[in-house]
C-alpha atoms as a PDB file:
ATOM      1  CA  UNK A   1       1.524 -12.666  -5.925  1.00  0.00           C
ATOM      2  CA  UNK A   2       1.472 -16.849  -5.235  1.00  0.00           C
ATOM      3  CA  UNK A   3       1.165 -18.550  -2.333  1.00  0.00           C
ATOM      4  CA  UNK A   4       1.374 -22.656  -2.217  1.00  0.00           C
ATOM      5  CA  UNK A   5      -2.091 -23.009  -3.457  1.00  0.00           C
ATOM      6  CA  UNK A   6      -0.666 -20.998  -6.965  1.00  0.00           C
ATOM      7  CA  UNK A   7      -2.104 -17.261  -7.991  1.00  0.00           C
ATOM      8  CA  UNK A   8      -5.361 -15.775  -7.679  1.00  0.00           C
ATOM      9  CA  UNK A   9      -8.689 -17.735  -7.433  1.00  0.00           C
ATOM     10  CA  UNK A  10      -6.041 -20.532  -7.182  1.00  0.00           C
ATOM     11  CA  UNK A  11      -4.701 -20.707 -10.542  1.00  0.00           C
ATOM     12  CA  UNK A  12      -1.626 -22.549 -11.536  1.00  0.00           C
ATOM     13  CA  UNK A  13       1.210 -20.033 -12.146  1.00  0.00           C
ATOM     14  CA  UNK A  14       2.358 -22.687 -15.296  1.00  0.00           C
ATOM     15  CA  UNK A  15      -1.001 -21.885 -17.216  1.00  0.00           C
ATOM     16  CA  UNK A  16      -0.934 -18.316 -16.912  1.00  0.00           C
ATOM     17  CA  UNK A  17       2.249 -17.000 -16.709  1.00  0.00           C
ATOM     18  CA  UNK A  18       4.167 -16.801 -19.965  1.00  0.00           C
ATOM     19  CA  UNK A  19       7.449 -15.864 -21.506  1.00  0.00           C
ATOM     20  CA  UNK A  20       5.435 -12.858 -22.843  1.00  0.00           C
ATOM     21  CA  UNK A  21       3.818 -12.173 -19.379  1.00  0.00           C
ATOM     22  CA  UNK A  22       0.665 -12.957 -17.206  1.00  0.00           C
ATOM     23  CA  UNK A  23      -2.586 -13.857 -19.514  1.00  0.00           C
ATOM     24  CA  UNK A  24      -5.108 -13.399 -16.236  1.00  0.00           C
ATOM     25  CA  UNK A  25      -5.342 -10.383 -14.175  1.00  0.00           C
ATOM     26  CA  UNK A  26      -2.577  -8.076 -16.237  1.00  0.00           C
ATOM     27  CA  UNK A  27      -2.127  -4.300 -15.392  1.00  0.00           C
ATOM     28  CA  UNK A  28      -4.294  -3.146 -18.578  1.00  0.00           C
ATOM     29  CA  UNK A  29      -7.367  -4.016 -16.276  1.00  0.00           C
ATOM     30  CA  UNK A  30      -6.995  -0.452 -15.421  1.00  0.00           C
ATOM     31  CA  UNK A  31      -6.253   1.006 -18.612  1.00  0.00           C
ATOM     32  CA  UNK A  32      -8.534   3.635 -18.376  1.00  0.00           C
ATOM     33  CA  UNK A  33      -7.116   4.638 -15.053  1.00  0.00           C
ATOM     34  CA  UNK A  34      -7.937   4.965 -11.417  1.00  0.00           C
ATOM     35  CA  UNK A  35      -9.924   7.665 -10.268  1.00  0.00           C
ATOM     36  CA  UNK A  36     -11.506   7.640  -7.017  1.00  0.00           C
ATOM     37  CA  UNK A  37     -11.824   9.121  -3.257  1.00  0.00           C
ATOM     38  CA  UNK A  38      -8.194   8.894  -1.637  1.00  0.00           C
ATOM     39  CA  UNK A  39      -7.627   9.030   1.884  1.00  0.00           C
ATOM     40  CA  UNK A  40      -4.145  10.204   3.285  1.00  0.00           C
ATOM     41  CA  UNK A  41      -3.305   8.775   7.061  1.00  0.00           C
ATOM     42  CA  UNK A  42      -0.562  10.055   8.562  1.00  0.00           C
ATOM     43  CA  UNK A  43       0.943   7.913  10.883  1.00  0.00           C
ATOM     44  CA  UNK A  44       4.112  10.349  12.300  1.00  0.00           C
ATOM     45  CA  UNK A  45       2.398  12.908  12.477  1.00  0.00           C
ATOM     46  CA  UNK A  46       0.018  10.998  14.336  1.00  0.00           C
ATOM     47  CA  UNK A  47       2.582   9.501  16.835  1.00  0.00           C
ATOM     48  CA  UNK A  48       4.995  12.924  17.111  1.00  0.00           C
ATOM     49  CA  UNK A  49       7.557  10.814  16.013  1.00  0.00           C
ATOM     50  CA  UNK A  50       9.317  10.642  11.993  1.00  0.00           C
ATOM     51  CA  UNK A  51       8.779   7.742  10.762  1.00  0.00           C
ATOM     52  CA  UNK A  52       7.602   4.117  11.609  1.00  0.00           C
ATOM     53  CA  UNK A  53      10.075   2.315  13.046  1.00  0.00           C
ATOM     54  CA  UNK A  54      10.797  -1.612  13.283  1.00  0.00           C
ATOM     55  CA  UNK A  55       9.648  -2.507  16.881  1.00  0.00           C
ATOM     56  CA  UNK A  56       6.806  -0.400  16.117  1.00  0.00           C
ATOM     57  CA  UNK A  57       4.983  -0.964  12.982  1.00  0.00           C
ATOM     58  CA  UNK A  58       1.111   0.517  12.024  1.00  0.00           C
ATOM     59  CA  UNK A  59      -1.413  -1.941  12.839  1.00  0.00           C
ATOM     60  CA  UNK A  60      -4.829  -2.010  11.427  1.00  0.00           C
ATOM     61  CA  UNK A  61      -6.584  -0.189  14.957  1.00  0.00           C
ATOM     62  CA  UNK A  62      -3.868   2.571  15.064  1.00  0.00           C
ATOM     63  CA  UNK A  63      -4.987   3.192  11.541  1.00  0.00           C
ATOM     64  CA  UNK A  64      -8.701   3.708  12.628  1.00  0.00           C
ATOM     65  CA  UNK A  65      -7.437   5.826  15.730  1.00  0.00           C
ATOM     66  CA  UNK A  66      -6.177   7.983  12.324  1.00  0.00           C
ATOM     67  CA  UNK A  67      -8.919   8.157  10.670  1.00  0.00           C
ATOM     68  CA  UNK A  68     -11.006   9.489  13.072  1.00  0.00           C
ATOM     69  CA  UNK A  69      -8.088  11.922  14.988  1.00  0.00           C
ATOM     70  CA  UNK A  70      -7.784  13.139  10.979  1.00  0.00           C
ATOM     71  CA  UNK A  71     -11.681  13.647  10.850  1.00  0.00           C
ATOM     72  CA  UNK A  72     -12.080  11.815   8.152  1.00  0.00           C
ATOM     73  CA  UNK A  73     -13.809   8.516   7.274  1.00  0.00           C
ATOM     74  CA  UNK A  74     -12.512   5.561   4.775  1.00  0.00           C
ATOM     75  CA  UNK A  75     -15.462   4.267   2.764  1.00  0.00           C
ATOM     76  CA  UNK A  76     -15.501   1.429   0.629  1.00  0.00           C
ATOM     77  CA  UNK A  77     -13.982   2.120  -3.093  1.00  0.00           C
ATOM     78  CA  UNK A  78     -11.740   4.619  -1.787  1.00  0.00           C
ATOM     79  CA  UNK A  79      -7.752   4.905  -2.046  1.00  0.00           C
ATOM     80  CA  UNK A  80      -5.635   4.673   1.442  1.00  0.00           C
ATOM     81  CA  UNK A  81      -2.505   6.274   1.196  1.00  0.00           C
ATOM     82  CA  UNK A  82      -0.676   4.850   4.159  1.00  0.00           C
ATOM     83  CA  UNK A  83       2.226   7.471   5.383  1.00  0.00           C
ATOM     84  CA  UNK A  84       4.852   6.003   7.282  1.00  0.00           C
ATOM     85  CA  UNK A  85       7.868   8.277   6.797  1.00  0.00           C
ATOM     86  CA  UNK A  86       9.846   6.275   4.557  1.00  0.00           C
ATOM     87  CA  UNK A  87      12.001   9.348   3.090  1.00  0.00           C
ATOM     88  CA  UNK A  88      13.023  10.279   6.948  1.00  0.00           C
ATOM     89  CA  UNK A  89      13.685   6.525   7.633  1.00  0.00           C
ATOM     90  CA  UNK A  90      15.981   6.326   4.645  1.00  0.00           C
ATOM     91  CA  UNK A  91      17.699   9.878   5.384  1.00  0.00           C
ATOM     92  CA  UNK A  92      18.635   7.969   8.658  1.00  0.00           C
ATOM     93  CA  UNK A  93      19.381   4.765   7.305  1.00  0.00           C
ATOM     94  CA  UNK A  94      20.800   5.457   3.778  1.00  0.00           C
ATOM     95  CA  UNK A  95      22.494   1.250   3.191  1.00  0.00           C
ATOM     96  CA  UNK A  96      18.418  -0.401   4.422  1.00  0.00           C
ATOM     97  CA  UNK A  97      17.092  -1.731   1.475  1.00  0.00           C
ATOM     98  CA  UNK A  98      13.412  -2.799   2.068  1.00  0.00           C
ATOM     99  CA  UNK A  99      13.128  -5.342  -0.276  1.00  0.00           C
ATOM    100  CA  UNK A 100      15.635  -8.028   2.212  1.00  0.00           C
ATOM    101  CA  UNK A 101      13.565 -10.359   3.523  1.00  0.00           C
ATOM    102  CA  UNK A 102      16.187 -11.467   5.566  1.00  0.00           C
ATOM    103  CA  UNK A 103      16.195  -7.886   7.382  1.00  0.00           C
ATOM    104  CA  UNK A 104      13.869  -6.759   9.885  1.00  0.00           C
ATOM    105  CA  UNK A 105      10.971  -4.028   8.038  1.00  0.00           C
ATOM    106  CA  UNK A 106       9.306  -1.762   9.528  1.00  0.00           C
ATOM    107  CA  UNK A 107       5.782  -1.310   7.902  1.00  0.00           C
ATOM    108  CA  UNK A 108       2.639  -2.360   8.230  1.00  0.00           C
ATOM    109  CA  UNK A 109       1.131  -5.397  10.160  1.00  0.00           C
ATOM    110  CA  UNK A 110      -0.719  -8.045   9.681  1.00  0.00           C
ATOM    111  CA  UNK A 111      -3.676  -6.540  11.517  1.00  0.00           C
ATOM    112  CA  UNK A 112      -4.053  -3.996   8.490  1.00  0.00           C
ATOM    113  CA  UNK A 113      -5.451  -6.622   6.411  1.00  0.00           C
ATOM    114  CA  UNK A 114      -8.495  -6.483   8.730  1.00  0.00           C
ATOM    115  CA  UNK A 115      -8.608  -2.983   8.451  1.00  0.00           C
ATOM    116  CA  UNK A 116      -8.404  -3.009   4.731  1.00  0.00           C
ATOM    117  CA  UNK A 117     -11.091  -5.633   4.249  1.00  0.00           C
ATOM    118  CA  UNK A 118     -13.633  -4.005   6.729  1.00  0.00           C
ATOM    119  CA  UNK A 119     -13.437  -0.752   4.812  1.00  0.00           C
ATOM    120  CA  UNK A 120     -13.408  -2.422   1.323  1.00  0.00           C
ATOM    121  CA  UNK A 121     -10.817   0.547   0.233  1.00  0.00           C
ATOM    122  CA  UNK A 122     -10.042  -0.477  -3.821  1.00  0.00           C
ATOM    123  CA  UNK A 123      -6.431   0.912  -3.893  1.00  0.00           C
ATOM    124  CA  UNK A 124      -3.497   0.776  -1.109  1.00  0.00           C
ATOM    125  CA  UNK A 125      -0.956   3.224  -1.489  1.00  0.00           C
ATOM    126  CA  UNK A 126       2.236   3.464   0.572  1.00  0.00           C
ATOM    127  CA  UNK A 127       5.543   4.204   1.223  1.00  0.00           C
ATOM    128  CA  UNK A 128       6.856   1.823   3.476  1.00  0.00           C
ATOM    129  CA  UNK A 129       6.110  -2.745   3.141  1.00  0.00           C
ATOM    130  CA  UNK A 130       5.472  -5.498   5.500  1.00  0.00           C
ATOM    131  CA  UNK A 131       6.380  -5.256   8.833  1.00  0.00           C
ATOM    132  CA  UNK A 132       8.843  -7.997   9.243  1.00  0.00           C
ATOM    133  CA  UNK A 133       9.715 -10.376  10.937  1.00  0.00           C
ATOM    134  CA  UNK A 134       5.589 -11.344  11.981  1.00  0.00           C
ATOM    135  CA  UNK A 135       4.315 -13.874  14.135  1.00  0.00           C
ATOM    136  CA  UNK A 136       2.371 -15.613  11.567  1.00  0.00           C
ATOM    137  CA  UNK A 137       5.879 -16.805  10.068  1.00  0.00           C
ATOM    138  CA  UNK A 138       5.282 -15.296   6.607  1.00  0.00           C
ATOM    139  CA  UNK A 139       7.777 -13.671   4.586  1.00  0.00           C
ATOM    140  CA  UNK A 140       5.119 -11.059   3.625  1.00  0.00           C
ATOM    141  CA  UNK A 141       2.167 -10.028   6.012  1.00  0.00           C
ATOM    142  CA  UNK A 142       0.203  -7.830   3.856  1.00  0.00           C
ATOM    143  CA  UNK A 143       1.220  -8.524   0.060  1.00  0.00           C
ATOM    144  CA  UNK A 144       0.098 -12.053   0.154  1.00  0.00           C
ATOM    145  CA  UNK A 145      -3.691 -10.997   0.903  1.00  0.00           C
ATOM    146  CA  UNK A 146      -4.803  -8.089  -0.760  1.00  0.00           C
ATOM    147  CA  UNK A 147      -4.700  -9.578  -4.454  1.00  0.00           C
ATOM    148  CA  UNK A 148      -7.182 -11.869  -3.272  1.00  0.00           C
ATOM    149  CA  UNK A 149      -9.278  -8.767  -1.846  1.00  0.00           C
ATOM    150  CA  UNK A 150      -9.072  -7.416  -5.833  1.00  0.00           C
ATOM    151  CA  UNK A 151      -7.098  -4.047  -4.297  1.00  0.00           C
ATOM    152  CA  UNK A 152      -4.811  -2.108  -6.180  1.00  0.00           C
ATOM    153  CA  UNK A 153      -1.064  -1.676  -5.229  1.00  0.00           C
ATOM    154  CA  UNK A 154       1.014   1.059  -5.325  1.00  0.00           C
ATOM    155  CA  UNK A 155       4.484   0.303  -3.703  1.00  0.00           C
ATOM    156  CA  UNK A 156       6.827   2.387  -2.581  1.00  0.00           C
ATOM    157  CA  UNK A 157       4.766   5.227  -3.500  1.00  0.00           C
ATOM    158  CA  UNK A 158       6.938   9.429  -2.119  1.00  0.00           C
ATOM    159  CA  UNK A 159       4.298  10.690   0.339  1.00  0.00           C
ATOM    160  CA  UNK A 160       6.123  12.822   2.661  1.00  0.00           C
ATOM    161  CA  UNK A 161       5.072  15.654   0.204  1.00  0.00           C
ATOM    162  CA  UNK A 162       1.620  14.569  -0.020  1.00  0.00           C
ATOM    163  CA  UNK A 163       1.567  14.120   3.891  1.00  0.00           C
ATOM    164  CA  UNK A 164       3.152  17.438   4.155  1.00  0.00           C
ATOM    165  CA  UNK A 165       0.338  19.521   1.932  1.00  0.00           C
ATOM    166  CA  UNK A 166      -2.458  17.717   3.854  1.00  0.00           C
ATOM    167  CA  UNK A 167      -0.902  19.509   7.199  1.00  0.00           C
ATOM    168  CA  UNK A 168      -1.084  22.884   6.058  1.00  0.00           C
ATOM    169  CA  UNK A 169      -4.170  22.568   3.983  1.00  0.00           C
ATOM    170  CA  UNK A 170      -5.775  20.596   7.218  1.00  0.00           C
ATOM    171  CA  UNK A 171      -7.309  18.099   5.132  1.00  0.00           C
ATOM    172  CA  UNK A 172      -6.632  14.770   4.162  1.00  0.00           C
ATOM    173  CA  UNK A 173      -9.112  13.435   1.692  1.00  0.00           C
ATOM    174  CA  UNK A 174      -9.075  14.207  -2.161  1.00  0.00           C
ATOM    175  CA  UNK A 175      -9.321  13.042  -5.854  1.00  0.00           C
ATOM    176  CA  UNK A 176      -6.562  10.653  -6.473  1.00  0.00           C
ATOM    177  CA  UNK A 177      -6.410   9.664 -10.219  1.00  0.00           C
ATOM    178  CA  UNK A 178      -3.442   7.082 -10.888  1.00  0.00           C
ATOM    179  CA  UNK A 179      -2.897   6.328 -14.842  1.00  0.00           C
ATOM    180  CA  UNK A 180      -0.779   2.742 -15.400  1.00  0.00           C
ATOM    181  CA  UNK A 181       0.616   2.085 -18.171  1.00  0.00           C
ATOM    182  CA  UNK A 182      -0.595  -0.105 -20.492  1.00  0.00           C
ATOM    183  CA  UNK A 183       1.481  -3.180 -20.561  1.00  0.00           C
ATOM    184  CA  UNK A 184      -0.524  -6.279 -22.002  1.00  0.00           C
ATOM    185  CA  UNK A 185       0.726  -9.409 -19.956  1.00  0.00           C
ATOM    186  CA  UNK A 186       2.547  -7.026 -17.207  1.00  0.00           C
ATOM    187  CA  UNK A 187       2.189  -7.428 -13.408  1.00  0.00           C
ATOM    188  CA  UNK A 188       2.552  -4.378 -12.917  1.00  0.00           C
ATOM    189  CA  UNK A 189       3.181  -0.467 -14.614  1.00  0.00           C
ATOM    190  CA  UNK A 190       5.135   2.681 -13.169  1.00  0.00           C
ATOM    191  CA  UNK A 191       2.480   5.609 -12.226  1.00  0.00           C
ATOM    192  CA  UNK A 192       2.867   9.008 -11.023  1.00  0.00           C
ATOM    193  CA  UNK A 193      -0.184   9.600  -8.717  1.00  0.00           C
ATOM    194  CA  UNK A 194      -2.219  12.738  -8.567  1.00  0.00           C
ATOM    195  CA  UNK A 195      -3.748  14.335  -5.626  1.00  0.00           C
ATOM    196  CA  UNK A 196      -6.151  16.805  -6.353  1.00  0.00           C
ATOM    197  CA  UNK A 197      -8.145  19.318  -3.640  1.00  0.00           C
END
């Protein structure tokens, strides 16, 4: 992710960024893997409703209100998987393609970045983007940020079956490993996260 000031800790994209990929901050920083604490919050089944919805997106105190209707707490180091109902949004709306950023998104706002910083989680997974459009006029409300909080991305991860087993099992906090592959000079790796209970 860059911003006008360049990439993270403000270096210039031109002396790190190569025709063989990225020589700072590559994906084989995780190499070994990602194992920690994850946290699933639900947010349809939290509102009655099936999935997030433009005019609506998750802000950073509805995801607290979560937490604590789920029972459970986020602790620093741990994974938040963010549920918005992304497979029931794109049952309904088959042509949306969230990666317009002409389009109106739903997702989540700005305000999560507070949320994510207070609880010093060290991996955001979810299934739904940036809300757009935001009032802070940026193409991108959460992207932009969390690279500079050192947190882990997954995009665009399924979690309507995830979401689904933490209903019936009534619980909503696990082992998450995620394994990247290991691509010297890549931004980034597919993964196929596990939950474990």
């Amino acid at each position: 992710v860059l911003d006008q000031r360049g990439g993270r800790q403000g270096r210039d994209p031109d002396e790190f960024i190569t025709g063989e990929g990225v020589t700072f901050g590559d994906v084989t920083a995780w190499e070994t893997g990602i194992i920690t604490r994850g946290v699933l919050l639900d947010v349809p089944r939290h509102r009655g409703e099936p999935y997030v919805t433009v005019d609506r997106p998750v802000h950073g105190w509805e995801l607290e209100e979560i937490a604590e209707a789920q029972g459970v707490e986020v602790r620093p180091g741990d994974a938040v998987l963010v549920h918005s109902g992304r497979e029931a949004f794109q049952a309904e709306h088959p042509d949306f393609f969230f990666g317009n950023r002409e389009e109106p998104t739903p997702g989540l706002h700005a305000t999560c970045m507070r949320y994510i910083r207070d609880t010093d989680v060290a991996v955001l997974v979810w299934d739904m983007m940036d809300a757009r459009p935001n009032e802070y006029e940026l193409g991108w409300a959460v992207h932009p940020v969390i690279y500079a909080f050192g947190v882990a991305l997954v995009d665009n991860a399924l979690l309507q079956p995830l979401a689904d087993a933490c209903a019936e099992e009534g619980r909503y906090e696990f082992l998450l490993v995620v394994a990247p592959l290991r691509v010297p000079g890549g931004t980034g790796s597919p993964v196929n996260p596990l939950a474990i209970f």
